[in-house]
N, C-alpha and C. Protein backbone atom coordinates (compact mmCIF):
# COMPACT_ATOMS: atom_id res chain seq x y z
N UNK A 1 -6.94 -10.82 12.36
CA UNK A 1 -6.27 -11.23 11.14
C UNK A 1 -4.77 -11.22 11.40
N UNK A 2 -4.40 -12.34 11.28
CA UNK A 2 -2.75 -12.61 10.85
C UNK A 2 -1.59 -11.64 9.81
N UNK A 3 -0.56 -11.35 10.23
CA UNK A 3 -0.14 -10.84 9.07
C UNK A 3 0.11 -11.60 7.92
N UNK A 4 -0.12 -12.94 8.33
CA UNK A 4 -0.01 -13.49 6.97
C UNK A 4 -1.39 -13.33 6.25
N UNK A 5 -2.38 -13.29 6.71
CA UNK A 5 -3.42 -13.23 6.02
C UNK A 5 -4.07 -12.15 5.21
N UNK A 6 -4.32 -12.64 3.83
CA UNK A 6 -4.58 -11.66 3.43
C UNK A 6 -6.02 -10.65 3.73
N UNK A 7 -6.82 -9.53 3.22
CA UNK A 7 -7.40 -8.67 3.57
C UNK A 7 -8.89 -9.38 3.22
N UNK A 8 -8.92 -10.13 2.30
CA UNK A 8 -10.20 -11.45 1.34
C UNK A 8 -9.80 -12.12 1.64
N UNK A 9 -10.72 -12.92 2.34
CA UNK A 9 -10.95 -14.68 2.71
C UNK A 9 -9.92 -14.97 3.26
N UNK A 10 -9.24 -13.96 4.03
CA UNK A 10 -8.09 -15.09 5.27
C UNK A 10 -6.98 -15.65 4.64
N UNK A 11 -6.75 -15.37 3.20
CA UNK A 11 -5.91 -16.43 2.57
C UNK A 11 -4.53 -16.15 3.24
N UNK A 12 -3.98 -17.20 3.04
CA UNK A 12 -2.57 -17.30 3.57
C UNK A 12 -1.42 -16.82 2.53
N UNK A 13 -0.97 -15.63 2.86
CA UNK A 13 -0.25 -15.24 1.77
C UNK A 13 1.35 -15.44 1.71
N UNK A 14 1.84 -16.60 2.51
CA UNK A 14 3.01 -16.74 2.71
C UNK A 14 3.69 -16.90 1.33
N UNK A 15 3.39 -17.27 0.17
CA UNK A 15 3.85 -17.27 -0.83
C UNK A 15 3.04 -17.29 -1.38
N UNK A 16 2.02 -16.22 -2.11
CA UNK A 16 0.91 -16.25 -2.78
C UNK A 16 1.45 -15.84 -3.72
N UNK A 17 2.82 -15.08 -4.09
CA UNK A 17 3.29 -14.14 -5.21
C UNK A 17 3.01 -15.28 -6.65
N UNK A 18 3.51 -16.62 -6.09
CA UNK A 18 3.04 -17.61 -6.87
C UNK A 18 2.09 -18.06 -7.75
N UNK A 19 0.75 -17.59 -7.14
CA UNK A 19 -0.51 -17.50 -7.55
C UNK A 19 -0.48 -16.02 -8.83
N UNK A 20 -0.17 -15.21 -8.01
CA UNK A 20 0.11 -14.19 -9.40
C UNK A 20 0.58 -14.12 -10.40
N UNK A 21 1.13 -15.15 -10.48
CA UNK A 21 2.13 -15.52 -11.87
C UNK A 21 1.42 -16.16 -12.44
N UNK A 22 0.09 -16.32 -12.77
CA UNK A 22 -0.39 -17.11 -13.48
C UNK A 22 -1.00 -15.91 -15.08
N UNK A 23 -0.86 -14.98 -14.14
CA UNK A 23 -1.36 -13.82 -15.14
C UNK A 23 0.63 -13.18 -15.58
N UNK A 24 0.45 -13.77 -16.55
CA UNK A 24 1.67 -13.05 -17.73
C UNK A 24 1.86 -11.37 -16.78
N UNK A 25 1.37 -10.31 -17.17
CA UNK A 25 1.25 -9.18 -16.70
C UNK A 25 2.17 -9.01 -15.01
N UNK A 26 1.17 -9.61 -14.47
CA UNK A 26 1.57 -9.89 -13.26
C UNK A 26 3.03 -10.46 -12.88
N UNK A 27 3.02 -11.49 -13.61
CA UNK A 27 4.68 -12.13 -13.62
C UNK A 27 6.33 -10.98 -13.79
N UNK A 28 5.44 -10.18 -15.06
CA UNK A 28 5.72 -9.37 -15.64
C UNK A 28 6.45 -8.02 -14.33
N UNK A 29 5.41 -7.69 -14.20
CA UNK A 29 5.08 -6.57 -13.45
C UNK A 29 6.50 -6.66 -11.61
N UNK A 30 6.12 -8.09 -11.36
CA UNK A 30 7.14 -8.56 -10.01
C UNK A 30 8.11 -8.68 -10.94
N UNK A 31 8.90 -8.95 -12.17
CA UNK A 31 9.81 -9.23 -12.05
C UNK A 31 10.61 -7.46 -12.17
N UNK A 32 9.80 -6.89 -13.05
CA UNK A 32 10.42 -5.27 -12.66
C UNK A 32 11.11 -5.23 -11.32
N UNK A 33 9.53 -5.19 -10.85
CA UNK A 33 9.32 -4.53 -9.22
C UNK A 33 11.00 -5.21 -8.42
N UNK A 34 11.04 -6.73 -8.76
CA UNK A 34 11.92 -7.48 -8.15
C UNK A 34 13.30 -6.89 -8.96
N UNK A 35 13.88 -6.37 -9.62
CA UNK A 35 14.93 -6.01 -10.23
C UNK A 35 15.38 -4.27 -9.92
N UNK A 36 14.25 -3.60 -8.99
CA UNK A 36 14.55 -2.25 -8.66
C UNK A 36 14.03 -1.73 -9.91
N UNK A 37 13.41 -1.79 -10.99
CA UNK A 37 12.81 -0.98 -12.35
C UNK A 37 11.64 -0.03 -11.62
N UNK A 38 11.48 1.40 -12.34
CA UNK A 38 10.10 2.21 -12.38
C UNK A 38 9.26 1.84 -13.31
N UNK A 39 8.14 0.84 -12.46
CA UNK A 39 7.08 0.81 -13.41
C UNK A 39 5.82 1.39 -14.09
N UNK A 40 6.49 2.89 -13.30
CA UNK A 40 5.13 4.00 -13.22
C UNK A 40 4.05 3.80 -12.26
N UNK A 41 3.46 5.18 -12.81
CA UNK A 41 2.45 5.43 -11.43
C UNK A 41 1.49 4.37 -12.28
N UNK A 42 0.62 4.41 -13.26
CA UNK A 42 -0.66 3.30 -13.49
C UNK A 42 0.31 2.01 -13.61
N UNK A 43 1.59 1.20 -13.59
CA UNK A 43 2.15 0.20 -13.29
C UNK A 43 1.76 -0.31 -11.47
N UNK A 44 2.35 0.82 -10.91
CA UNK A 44 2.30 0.49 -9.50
C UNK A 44 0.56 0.39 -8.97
N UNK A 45 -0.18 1.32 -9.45
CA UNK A 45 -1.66 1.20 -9.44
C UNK A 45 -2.28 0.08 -9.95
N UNK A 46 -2.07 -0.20 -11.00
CA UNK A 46 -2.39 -1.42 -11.94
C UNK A 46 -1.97 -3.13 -10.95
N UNK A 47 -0.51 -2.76 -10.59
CA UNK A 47 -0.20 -4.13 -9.69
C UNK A 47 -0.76 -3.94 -8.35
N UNK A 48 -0.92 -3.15 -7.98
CA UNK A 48 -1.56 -2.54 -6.38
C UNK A 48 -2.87 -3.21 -6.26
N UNK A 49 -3.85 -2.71 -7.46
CA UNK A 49 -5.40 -3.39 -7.80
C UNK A 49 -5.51 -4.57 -7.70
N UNK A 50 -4.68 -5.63 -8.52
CA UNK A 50 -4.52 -7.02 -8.92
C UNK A 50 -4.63 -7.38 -7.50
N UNK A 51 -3.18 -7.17 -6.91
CA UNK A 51 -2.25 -7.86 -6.22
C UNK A 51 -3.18 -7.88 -4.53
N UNK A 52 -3.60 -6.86 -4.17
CA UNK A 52 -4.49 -7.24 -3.43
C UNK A 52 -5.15 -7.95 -2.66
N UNK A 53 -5.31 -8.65 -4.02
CA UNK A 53 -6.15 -10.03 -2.94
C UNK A 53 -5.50 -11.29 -3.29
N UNK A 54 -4.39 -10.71 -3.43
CA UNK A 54 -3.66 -12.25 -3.71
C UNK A 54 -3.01 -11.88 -2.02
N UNK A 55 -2.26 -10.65 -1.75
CA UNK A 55 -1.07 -10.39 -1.18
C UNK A 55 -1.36 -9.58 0.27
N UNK A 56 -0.93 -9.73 1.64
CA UNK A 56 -1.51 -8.82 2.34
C UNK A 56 -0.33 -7.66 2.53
N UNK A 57 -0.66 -6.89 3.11
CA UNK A 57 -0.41 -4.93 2.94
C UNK A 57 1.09 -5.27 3.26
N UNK A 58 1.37 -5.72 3.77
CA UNK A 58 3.17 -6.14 3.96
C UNK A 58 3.80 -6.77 2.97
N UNK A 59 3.50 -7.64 2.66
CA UNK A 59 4.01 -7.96 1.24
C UNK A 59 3.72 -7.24 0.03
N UNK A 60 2.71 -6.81 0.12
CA UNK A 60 2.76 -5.82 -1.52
C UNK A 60 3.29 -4.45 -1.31
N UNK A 61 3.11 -3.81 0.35
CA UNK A 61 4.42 -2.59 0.32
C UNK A 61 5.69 -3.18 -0.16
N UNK A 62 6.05 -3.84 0.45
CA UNK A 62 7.50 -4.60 0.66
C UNK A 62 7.56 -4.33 -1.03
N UNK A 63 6.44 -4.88 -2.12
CA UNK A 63 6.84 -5.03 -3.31
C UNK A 63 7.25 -3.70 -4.42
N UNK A 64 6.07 -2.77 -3.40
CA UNK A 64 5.95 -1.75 -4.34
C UNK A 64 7.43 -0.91 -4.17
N UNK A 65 7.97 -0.95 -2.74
CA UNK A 65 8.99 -0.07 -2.24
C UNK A 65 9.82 -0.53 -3.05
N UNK A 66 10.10 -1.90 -3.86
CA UNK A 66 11.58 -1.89 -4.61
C UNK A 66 11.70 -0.89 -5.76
N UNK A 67 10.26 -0.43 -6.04
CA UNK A 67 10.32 0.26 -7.73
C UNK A 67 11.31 1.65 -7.31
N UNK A 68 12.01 1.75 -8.20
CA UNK A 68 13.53 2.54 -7.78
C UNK A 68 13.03 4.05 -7.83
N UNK A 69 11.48 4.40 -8.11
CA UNK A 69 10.57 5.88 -7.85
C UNK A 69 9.97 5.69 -6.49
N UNK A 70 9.80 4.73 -5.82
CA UNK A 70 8.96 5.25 -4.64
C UNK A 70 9.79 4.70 -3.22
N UNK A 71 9.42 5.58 -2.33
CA UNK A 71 9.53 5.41 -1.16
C UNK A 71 8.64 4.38 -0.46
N UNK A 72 9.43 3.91 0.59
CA UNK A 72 8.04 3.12 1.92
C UNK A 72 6.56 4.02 1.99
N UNK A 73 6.88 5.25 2.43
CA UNK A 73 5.57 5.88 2.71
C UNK A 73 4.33 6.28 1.34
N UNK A 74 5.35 5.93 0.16
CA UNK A 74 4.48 6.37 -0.95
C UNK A 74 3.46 5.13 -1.09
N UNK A 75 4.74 3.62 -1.13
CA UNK A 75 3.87 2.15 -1.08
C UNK A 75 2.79 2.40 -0.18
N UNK A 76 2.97 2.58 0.58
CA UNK A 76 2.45 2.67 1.81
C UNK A 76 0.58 2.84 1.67
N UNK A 77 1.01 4.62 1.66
CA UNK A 77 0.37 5.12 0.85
C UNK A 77 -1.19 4.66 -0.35
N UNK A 78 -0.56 4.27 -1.34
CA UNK A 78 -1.10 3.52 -2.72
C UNK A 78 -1.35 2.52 -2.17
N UNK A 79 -0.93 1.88 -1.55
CA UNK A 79 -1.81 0.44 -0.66
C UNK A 79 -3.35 0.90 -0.07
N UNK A 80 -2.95 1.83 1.42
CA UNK A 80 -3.85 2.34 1.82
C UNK A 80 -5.22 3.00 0.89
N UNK A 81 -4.88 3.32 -0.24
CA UNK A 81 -5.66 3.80 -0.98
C UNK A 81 -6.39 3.35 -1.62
N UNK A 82 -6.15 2.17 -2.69
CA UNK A 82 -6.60 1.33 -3.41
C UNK A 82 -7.56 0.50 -2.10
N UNK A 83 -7.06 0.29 -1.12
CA UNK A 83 -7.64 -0.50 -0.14
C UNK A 83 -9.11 -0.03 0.41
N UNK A 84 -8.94 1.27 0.82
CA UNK A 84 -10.08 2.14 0.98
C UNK A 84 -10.92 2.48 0.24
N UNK A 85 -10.63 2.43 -1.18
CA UNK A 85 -11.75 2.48 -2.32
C UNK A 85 -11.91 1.28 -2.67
N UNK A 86 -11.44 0.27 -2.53
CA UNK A 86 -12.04 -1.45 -2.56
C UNK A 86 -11.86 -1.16 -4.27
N UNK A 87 -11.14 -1.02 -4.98
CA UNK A 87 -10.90 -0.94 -6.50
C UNK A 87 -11.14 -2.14 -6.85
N UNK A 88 -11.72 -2.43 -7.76
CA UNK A 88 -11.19 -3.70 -8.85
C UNK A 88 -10.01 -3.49 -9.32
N UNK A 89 -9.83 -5.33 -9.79
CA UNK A 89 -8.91 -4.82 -10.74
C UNK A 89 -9.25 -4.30 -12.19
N UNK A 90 -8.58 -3.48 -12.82
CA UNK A 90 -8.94 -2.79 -13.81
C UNK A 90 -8.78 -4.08 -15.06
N UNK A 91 -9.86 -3.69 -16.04
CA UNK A 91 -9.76 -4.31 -17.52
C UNK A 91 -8.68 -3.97 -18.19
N UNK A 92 -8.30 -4.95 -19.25
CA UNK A 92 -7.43 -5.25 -20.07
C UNK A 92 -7.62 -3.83 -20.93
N UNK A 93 -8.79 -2.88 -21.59
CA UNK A 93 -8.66 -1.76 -22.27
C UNK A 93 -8.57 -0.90 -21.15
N UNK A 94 -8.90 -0.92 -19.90
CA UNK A 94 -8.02 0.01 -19.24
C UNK A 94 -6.72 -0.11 -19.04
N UNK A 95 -5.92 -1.25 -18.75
CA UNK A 95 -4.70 -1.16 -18.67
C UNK A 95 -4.38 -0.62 -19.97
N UNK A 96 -4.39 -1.09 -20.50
CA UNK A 96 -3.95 -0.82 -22.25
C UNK A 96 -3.85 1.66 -22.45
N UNK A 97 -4.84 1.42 -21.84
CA UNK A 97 -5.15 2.96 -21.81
C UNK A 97 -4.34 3.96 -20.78
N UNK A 98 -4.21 3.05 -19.68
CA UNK A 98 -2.80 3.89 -18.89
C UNK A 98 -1.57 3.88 -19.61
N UNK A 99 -1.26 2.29 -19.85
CA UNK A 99 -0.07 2.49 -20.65
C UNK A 99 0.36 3.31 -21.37
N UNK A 100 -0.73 3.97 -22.13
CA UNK A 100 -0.08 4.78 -22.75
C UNK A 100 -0.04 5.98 -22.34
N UNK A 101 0.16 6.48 -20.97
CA UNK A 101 0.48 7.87 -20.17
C UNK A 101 1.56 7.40 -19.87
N UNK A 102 2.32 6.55 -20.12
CA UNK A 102 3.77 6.20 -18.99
C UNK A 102 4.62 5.28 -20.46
N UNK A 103 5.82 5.30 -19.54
CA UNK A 103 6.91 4.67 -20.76
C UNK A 103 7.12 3.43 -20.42
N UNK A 104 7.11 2.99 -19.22
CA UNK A 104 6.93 1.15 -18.76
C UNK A 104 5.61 1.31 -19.12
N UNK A 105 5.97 -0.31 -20.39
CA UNK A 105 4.88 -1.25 -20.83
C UNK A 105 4.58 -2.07 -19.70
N UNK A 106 3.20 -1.80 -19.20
CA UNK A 106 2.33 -2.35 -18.09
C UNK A 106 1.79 -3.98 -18.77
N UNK A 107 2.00 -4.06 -19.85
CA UNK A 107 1.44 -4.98 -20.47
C UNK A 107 2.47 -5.54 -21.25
N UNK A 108 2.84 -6.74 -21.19
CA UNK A 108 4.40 -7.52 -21.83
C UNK A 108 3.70 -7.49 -23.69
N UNK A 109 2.80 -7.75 -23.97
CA UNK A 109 2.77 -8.10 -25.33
C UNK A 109 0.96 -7.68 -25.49
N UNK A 110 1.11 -6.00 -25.90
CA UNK A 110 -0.61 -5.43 -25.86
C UNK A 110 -0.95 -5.86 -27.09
N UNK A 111 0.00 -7.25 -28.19
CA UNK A 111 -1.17 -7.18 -29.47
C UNK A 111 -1.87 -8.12 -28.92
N UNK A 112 -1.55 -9.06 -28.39
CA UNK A 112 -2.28 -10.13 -27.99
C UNK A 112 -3.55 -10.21 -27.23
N UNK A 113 -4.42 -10.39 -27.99
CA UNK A 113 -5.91 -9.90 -27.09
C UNK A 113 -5.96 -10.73 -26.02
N UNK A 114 -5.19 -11.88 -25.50
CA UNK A 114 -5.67 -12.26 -24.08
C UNK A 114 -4.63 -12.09 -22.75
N UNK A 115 -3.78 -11.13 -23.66
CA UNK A 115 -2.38 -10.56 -22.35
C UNK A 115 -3.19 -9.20 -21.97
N UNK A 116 -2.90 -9.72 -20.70
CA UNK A 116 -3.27 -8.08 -19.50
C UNK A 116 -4.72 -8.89 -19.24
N UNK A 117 -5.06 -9.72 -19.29
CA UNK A 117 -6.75 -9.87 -19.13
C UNK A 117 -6.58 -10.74 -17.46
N UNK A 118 -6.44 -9.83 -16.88
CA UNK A 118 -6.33 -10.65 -15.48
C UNK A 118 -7.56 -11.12 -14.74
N UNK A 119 -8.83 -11.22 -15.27
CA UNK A 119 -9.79 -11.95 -15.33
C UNK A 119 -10.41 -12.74 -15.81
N UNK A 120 -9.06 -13.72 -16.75
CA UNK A 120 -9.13 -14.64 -17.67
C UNK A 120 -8.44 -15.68 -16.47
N UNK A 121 -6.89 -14.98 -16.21
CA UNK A 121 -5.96 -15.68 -15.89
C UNK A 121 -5.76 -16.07 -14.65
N UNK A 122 -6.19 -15.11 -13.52
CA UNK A 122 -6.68 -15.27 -12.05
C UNK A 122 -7.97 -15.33 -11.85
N UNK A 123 -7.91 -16.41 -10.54
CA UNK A 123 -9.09 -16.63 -9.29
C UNK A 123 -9.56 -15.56 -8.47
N UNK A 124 -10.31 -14.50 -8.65
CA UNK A 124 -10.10 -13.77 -7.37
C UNK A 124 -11.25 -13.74 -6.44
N UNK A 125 -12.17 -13.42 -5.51
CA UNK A 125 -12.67 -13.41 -4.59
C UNK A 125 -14.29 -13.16 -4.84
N UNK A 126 -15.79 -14.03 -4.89
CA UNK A 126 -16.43 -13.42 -5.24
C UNK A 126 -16.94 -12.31 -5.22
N UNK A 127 -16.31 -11.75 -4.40
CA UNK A 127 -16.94 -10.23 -3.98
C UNK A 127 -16.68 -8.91 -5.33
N UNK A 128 -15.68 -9.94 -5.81
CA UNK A 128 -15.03 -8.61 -6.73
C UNK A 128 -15.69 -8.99 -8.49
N UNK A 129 -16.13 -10.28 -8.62
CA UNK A 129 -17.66 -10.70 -9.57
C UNK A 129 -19.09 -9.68 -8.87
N UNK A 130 -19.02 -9.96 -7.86
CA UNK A 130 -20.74 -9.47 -7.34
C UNK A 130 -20.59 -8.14 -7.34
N UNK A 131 -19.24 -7.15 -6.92
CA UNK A 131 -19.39 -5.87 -7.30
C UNK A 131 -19.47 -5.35 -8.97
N UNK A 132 -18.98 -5.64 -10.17
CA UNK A 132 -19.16 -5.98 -11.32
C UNK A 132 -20.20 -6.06 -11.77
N UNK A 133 -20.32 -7.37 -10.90
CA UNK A 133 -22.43 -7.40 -11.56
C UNK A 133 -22.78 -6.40 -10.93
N UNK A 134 -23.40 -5.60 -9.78
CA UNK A 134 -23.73 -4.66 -9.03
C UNK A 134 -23.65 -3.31 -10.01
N UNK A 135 -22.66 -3.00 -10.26
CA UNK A 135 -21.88 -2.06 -11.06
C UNK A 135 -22.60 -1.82 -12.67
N UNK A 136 -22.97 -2.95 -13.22
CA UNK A 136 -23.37 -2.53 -14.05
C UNK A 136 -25.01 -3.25 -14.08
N UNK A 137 -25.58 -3.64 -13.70
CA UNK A 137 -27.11 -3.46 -12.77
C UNK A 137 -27.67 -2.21 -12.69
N UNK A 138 -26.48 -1.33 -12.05
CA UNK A 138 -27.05 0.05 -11.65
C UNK A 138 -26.93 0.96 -13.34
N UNK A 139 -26.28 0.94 -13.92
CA UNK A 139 -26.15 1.18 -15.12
C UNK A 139 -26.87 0.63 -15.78
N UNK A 140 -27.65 0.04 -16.28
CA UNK A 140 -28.69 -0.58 -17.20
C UNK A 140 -29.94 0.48 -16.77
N UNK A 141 -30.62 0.95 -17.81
CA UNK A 141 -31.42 1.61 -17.96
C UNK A 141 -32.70 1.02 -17.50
């Protein structure tokens, strides 16, 4: 694998940040990150999950290190992590539910029932549908 490529399907992430902007949240979330803002720990978790499989491990450290709370090794870190537990990205009532442990709004506008729904607004990889279905398969009685 290329460093351009991301970690799902090889994608070429030379400017994928692009693709993330299709989700409000997300737009949201880089333009903090891009301005040096703390977007908190479930901010940086929350964009870490998403961003993923848009972005490979160099570009989303690179992203996380601007938030004016963390270090390289923390990005670092929270990359490695989320990566190793293969996370989804989290639902719109979970985001909604971190938010409110932290003072950055993770979510630009939470009345709106279809902001934060980053499975409305992004493409992401079937693997992360088939774990979902999987997920709650095993949960059904």
């Amino acid at each position: 694998m290329t460093q351009t490529q991301s970690r799902e399907g090889g994608r070429d992430s030379g400017d994928r940040t692009g693709d993330l902007r299709a989700s409000p949240m997300m737009a949201h979330l880089m333009d903090a990150l891009e301005r040096g803002e703390d977007i908190g720990h479930y901010g940086r978790l929350t964009f870490a999950m998403v961003a993923q499989y848009f972005l490979d491990d160099e570009e989303l450290i690179r992203l996380l290190s601007k938030d004016s709370d963390v270090e390289d090794g923390e990005a670092k870190a929270l990359v490695a992590e989320v990566r190793a537990h293969g996370y989804n990205p989290p639902k719109r009532d979970q985001i909604l539910r971190w938010q409110q442990e932290q003072e950055f709004p993770i979510c630009p506008d939470p009345d709106d029932p279809s902001s934060c729904n980053v499975y409305s607004q992004l493409q992401f990889p079937h693997e992360v549908y088939d774990n979902i279905e999987r997920f709650w398969q095993e949960r059904a009685p």
